[in-house]
C-alpha atoms as a PDB file:
ATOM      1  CA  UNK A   1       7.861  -2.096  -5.713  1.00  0.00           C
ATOM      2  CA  UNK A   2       7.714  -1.218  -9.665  1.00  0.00           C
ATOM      3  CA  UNK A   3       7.732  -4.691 -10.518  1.00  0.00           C
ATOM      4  CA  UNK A   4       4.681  -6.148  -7.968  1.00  0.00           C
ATOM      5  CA  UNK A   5       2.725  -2.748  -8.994  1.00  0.00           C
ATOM      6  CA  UNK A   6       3.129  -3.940 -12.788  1.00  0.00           C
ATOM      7  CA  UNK A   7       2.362  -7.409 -12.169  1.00  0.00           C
ATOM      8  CA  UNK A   8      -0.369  -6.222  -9.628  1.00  0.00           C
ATOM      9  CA  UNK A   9      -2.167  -4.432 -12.124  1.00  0.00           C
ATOM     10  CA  UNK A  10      -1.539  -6.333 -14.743  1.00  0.00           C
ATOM     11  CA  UNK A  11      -3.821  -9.164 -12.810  1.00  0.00           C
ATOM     12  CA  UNK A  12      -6.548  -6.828 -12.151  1.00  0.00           C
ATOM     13  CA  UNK A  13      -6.992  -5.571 -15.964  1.00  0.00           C
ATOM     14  CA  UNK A  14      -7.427  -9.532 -16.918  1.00  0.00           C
ATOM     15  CA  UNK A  15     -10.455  -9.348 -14.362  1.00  0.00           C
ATOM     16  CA  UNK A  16     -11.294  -5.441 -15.601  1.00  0.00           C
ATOM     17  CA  UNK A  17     -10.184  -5.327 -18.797  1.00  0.00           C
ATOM     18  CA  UNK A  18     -12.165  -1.936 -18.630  1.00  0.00           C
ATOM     19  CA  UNK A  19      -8.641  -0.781 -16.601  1.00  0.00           C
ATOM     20  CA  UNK A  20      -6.820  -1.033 -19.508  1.00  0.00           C
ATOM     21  CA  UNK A  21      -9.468   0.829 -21.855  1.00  0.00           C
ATOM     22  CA  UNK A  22      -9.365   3.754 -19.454  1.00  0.00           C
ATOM     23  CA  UNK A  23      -5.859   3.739 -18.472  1.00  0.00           C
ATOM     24  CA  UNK A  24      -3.974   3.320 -22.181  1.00  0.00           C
ATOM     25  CA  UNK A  25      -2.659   6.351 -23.620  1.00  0.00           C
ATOM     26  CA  UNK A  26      -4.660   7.856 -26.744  1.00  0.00           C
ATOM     27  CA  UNK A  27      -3.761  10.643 -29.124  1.00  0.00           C
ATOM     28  CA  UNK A  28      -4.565  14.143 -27.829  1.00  0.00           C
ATOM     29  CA  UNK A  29      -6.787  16.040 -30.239  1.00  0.00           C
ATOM     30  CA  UNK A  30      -8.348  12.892 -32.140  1.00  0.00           C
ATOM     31  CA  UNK A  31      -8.967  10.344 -29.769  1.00  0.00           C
ATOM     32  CA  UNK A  32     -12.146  11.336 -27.804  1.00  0.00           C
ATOM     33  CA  UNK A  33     -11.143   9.102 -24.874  1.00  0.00           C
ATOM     34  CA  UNK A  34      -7.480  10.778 -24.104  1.00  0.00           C
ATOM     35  CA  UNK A  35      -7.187  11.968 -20.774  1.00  0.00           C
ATOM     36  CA  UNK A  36      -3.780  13.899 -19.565  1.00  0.00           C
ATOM     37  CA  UNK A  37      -3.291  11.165 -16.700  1.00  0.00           C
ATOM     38  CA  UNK A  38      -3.021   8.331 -19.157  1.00  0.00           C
ATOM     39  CA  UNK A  39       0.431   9.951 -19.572  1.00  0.00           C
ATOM     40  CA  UNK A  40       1.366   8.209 -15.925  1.00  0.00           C
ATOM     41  CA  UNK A  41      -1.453   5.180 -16.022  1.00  0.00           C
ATOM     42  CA  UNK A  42      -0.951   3.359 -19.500  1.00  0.00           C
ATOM     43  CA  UNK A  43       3.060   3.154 -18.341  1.00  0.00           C
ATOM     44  CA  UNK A  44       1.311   0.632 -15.585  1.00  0.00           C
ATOM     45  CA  UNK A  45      -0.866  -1.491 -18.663  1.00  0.00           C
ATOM     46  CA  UNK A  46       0.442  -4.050 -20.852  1.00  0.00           C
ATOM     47  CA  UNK A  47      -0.954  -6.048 -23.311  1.00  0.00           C
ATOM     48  CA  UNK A  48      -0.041  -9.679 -22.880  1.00  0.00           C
ATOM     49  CA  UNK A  49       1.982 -11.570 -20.750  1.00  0.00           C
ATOM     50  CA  UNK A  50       4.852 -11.587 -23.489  1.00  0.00           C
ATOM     51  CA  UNK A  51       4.834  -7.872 -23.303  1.00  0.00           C
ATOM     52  CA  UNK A  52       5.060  -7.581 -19.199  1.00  0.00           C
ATOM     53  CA  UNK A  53       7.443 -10.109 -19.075  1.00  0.00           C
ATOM     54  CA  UNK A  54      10.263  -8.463 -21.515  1.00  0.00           C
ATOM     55  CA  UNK A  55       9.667  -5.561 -19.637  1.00  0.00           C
ATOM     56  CA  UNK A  56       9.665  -6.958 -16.407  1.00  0.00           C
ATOM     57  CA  UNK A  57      12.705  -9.000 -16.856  1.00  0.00           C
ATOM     58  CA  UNK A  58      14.789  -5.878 -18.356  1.00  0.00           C
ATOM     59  CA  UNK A  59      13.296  -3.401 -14.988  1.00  0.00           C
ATOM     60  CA  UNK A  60      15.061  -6.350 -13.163  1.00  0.00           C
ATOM     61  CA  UNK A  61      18.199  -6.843 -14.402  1.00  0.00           C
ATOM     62  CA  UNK A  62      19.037  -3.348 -15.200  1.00  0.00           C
ATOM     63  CA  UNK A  63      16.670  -1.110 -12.559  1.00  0.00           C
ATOM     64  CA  UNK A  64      18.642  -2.400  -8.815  1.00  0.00           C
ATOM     65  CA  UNK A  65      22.259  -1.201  -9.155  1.00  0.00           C
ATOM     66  CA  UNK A  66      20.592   2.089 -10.683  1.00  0.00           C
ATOM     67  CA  UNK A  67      18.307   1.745  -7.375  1.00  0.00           C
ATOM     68  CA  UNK A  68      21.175   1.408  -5.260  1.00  0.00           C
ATOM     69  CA  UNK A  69      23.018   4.504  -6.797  1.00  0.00           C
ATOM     70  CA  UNK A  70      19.725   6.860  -6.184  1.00  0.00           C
ATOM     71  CA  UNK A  71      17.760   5.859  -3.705  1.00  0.00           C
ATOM     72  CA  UNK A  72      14.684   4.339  -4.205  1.00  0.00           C
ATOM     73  CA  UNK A  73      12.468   8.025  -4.485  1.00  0.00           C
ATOM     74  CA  UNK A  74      15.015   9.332  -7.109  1.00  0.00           C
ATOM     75  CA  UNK A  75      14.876   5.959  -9.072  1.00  0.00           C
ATOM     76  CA  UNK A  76      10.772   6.453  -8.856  1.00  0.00           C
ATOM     77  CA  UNK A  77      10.896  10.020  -9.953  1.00  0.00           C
ATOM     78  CA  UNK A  78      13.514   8.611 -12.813  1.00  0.00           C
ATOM     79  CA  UNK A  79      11.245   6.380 -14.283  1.00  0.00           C
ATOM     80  CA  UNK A  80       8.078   8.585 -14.135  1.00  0.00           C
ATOM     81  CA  UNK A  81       9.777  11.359 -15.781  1.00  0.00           C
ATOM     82  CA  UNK A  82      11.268   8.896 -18.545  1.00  0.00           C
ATOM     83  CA  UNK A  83       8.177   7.317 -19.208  1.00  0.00           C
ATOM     84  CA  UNK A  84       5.773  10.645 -18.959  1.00  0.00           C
ATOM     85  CA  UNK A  85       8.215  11.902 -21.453  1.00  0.00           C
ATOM     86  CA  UNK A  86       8.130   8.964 -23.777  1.00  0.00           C
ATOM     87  CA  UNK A  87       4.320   8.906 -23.765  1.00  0.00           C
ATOM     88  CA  UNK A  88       4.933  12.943 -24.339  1.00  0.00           C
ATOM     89  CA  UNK A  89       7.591  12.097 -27.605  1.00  0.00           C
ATOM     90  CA  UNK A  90       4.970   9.019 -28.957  1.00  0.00           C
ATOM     91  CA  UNK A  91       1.815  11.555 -29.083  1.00  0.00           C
ATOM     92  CA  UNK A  92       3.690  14.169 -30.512  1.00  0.00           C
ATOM     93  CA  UNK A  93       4.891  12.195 -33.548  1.00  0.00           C
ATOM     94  CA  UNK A  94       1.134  10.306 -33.612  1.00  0.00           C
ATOM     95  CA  UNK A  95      -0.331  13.665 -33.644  1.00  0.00           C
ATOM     96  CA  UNK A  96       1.611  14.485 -36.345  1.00  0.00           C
ATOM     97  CA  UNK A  97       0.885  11.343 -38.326  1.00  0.00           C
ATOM     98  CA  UNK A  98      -2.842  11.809 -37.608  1.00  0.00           C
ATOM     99  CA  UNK A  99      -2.582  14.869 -38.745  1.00  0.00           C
ATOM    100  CA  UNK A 100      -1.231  13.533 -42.771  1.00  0.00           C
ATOM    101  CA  UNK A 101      -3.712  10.814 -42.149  1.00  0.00           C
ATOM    102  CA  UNK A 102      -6.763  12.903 -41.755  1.00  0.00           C
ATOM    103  CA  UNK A 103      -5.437  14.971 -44.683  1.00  0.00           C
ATOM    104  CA  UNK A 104      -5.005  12.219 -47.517  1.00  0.00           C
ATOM    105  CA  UNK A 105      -8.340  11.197 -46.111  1.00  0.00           C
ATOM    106  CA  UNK A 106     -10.567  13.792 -47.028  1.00  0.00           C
ATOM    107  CA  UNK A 107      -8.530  14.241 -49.659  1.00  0.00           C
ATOM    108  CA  UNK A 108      -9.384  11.174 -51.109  1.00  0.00           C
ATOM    109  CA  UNK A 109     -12.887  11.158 -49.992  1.00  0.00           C
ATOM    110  CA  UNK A 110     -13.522  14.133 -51.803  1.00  0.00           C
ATOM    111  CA  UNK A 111     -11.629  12.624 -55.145  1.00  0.00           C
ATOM    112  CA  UNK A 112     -11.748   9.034 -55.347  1.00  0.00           C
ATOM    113  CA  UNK A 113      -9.983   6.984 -57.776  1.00  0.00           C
ATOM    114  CA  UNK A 114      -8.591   3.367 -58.000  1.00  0.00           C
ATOM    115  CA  UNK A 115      -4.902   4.704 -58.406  1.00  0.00           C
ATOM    116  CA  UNK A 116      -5.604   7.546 -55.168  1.00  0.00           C
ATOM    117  CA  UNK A 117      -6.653   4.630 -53.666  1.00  0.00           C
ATOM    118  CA  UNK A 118      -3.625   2.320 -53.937  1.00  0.00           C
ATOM    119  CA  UNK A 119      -1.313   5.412 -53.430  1.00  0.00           C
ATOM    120  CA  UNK A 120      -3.276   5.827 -50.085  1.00  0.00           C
ATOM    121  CA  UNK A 121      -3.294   2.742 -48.364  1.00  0.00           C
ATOM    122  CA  UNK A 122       0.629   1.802 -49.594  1.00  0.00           C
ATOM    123  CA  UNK A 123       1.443   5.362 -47.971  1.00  0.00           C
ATOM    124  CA  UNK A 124      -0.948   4.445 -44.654  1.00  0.00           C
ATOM    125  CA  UNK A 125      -1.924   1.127 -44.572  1.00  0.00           C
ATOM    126  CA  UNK A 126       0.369  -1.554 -46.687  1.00  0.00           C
ATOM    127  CA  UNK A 127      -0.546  -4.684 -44.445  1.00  0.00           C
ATOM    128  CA  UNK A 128      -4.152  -4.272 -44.378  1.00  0.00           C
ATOM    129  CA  UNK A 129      -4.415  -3.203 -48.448  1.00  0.00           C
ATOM    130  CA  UNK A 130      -2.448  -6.823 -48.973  1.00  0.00           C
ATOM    131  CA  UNK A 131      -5.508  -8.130 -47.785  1.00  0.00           C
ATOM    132  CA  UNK A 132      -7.933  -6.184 -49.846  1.00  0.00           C
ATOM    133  CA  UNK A 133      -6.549  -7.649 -53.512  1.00  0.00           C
ATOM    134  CA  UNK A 134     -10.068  -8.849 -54.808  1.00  0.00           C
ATOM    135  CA  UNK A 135     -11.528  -5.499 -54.014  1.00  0.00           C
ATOM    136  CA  UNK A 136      -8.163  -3.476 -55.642  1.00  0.00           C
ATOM    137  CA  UNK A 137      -8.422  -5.903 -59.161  1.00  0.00           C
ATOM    138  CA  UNK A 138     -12.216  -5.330 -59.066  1.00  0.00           C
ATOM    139  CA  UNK A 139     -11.648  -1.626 -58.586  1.00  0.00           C
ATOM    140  CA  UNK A 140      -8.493  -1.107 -61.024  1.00  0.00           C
ATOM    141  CA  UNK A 141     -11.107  -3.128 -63.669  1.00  0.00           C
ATOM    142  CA  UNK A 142     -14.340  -1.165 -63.137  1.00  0.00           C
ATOM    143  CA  UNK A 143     -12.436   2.416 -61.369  1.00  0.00           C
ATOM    144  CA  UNK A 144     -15.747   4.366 -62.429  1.00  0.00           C
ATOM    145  CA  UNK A 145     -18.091   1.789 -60.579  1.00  0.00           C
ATOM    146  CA  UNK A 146     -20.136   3.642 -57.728  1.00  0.00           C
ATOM    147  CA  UNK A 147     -20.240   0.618 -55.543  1.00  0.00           C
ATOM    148  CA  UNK A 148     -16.571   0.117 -55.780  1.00  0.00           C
ATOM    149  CA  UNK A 149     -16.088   4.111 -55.328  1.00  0.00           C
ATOM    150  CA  UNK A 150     -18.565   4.385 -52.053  1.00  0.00           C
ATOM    151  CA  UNK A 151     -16.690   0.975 -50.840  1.00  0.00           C
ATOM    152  CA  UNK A 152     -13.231   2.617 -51.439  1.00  0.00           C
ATOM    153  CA  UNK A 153     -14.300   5.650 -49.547  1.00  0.00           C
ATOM    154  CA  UNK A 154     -15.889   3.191 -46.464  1.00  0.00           C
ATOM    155  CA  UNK A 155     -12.218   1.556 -46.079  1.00  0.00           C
ATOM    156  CA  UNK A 156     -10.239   4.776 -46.548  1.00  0.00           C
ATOM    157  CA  UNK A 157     -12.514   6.584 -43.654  1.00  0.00           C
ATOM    158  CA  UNK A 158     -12.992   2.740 -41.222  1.00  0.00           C
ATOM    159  CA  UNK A 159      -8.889   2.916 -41.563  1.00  0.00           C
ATOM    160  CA  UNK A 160      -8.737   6.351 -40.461  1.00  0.00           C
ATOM    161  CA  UNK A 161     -11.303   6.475 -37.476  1.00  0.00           C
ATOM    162  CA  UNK A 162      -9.684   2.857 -36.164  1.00  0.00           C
ATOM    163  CA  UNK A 163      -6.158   4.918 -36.048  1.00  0.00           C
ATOM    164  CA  UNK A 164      -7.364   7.830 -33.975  1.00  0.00           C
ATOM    165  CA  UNK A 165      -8.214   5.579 -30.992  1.00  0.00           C
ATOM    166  CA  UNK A 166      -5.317   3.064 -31.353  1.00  0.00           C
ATOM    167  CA  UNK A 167      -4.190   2.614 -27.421  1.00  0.00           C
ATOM    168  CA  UNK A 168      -0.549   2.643 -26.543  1.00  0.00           C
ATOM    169  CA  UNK A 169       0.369   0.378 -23.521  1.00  0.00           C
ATOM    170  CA  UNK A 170       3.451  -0.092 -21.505  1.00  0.00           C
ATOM    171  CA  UNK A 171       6.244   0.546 -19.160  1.00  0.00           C
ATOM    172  CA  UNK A 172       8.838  -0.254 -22.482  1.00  0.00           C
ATOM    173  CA  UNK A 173       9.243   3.665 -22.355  1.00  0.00           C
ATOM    174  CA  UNK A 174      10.607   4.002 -18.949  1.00  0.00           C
ATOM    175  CA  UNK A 175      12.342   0.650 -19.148  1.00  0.00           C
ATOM    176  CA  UNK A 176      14.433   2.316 -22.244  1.00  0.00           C
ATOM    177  CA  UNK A 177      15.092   5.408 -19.743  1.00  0.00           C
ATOM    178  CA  UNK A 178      16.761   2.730 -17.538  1.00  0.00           C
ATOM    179  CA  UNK A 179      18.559   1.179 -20.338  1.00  0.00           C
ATOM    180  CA  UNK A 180      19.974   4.753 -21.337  1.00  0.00           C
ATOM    181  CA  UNK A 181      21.094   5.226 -17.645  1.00  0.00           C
ATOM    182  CA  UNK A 182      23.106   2.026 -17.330  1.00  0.00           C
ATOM    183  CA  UNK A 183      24.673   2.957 -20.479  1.00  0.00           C
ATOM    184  CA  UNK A 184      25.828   5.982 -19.524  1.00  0.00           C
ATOM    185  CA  UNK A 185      25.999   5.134 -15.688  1.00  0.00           C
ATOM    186  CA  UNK A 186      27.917   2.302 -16.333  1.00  0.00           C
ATOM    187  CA  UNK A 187      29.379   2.206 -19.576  1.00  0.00           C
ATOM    188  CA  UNK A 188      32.091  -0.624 -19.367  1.00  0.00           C
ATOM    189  CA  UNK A 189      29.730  -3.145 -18.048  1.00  0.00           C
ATOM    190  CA  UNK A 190      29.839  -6.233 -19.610  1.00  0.00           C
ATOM    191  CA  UNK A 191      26.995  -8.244 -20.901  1.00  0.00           C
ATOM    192  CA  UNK A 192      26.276 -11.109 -21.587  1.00  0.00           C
ATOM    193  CA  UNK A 193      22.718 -11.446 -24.054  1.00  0.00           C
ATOM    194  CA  UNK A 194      20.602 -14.786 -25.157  1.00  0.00           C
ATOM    195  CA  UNK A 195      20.926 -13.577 -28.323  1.00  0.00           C
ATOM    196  CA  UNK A 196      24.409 -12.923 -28.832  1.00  0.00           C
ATOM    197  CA  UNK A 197      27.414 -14.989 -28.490  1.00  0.00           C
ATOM    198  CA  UNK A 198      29.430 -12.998 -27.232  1.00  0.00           C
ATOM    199  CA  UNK A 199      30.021 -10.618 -24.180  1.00  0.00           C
ATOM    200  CA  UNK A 200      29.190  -6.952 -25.037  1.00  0.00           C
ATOM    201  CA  UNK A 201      29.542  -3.717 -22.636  1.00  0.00           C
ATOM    202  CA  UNK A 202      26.585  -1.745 -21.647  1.00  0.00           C
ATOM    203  CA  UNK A 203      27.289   1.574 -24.100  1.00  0.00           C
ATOM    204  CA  UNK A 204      27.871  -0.467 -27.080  1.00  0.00           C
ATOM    205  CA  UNK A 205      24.327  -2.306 -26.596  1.00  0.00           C
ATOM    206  CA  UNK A 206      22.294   0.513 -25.797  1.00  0.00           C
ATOM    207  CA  UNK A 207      23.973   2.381 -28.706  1.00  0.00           C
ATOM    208  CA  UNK A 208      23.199  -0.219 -31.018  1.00  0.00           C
ATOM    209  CA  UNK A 209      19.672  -0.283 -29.332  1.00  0.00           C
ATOM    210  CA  UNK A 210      18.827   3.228 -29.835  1.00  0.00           C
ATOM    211  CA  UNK A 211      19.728   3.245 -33.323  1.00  0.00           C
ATOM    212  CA  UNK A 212      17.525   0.241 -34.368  1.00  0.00           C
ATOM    213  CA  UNK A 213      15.047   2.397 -32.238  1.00  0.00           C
ATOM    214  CA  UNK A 214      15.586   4.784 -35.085  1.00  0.00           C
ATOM    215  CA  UNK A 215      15.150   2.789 -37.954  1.00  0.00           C
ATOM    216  CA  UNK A 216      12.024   1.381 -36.886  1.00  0.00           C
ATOM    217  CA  UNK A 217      10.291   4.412 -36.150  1.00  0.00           C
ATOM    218  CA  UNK A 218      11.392   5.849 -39.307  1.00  0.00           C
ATOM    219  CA  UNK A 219      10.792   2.990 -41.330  1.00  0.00           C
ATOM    220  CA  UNK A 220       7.753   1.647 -39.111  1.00  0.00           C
ATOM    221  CA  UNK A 221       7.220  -1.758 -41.047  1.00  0.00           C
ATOM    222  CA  UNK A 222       3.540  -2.978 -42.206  1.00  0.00           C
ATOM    223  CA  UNK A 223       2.177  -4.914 -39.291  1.00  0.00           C
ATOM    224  CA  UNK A 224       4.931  -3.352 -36.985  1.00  0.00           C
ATOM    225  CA  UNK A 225       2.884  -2.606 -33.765  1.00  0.00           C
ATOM    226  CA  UNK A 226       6.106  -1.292 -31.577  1.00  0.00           C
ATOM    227  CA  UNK A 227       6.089   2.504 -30.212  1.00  0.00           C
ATOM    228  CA  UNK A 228       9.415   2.941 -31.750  1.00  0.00           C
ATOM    229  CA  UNK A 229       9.391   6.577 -30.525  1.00  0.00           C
ATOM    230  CA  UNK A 230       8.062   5.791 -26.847  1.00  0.00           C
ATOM    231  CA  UNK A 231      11.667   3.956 -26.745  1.00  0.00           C
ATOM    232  CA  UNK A 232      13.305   6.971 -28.529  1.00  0.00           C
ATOM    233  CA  UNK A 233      11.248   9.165 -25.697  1.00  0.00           C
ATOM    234  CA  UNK A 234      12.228   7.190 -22.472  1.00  0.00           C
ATOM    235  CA  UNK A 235      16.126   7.290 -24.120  1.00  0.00           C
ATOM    236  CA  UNK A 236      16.457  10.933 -24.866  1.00  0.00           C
ATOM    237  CA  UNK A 237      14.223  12.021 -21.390  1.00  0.00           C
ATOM    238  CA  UNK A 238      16.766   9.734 -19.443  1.00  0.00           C
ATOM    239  CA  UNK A 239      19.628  11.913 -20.850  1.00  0.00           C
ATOM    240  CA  UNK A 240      18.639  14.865 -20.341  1.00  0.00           C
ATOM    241  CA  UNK A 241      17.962  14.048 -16.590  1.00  0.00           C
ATOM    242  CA  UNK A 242      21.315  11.882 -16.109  1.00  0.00           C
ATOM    243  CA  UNK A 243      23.038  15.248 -17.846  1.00  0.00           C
ATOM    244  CA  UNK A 244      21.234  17.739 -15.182  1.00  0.00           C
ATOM    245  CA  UNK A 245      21.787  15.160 -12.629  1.00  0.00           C
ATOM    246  CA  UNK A 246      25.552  14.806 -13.231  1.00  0.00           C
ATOM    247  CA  UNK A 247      25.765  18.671 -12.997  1.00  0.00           C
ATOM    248  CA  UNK A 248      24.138  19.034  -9.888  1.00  0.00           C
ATOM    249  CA  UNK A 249      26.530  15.853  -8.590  1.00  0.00           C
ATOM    250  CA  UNK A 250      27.121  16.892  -4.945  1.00  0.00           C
ATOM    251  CA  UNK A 251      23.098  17.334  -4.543  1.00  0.00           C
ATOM    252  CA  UNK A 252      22.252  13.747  -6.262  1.00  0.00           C
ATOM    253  CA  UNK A 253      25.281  11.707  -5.935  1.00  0.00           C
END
């Protein structure tokens, strides 16, 4: 049923890609356009046919034997809860990132200079201030130049409003609640991965998973798009609910 809804809606936003506008998850408190549903609808959005199908394909493979275990209303509730709380986790830490980001921003507004500047957008915005050399050796040469000062201040405040309303789409979050499950479900399950040679069992991958999870939320590369914490969110959420579940074991097993 997960899967048709997903691929369901998935159809209709290519005919209304207004669905996906409305329906995406934005940042509480600086987005104008968040909405405390979005929590449940943007897990239901994706935003290509590369992205649906990953997640897709993993709901697949890993989502029936957990299906079988609970029952198809508990596996429902399962992968509400894990995604609701992985959008929950990936606001928190992009309200909290917003939060810096408006900061150096009227900081800098307010005190402009060519080294602020580079300090800035290598702390915020790495990839795009690659692509903004001519203006940076123009800037560094002639750093008391109004025009170069107001243009400076133009980027610096563009970056920050574009940020605010970035949308996050994607069931990834609940699919990474699933992966945690079969981990801990079914630990000793061997797999066998496209990507690696060799047979590995289910609590070694999702292990190894979580931590490059980690890393790339910590890290979060230039150009690196990925809700690294939305995957951290659906993981941790999907513990805590296989732990309560596992000590209420004669109501949910």
């Amino acid at each position: 049923m997960l899967l048709l809804l997903n691929v369901g809606i998935f159809i209709l936003q290519g005919i209304m890609p207004i669905i996906k506008d409305l329906g995406a998850l934005y940042t509480p408190g600086f987005s104008p356009y968040f909405q405390p549903w979005q929590l449940v609808s943007y897990l239901f959005l994706h935003a290509g046919i590369g992205h649906i199908f990953g997640n897709m394909f993993a709901l697949l493979i890993f989502g029936p034997r957990l299906e079988e275990l609970w029952g198809p209303q508990r596996f429902l509730f399962f992968y509400l809860f894990t995604g609701i709380g992985a959008g929950v986790l990936h606001t928190g830490v992009t309200y909290y990132e917003l939060n810096q980001l408006q900061a150096d921003t009227y900081a800098y507004i307010e005190n402009p200079s060519s080294d602020a500047f580079t300090r800035y957008m290598n702390d915020h915005a790495k990839a795009y201030y690659n692509q903004l050399y001519e203006f940076t050796s123009k800037y560094d040469e002639s750093p008391e130049n109004p025009a170069y000062i107001q243009q400076s201040q133009s980027i610096v405040s563009g970056y920050y409003r574009e940020r605010q309303d970035v949308q996050t789409v994607g069931a990834s979050g609940a699919v990474f609640g699933i992966l945690m499950a079969f981990g801990l479900l079914f630990p000793n399950t061997e797999l066998f991965l496209l990507f690696f040679p060799f047979p590995i069992k289910a609590k070694y991958f999702v292990g190894m998973y979580g931590i490059y999870e980690l890393i790339g939320g910590i890290q979060q590369a230039p150009g690196d798009s990925v809700a690294h914490f939305a995957h951290l969110g659906g993981m941790f959420f999907a513990f805590i609910l296989i732990k309560f579940w596992g000590s209420q074991r004669d109501k949910f097993y």
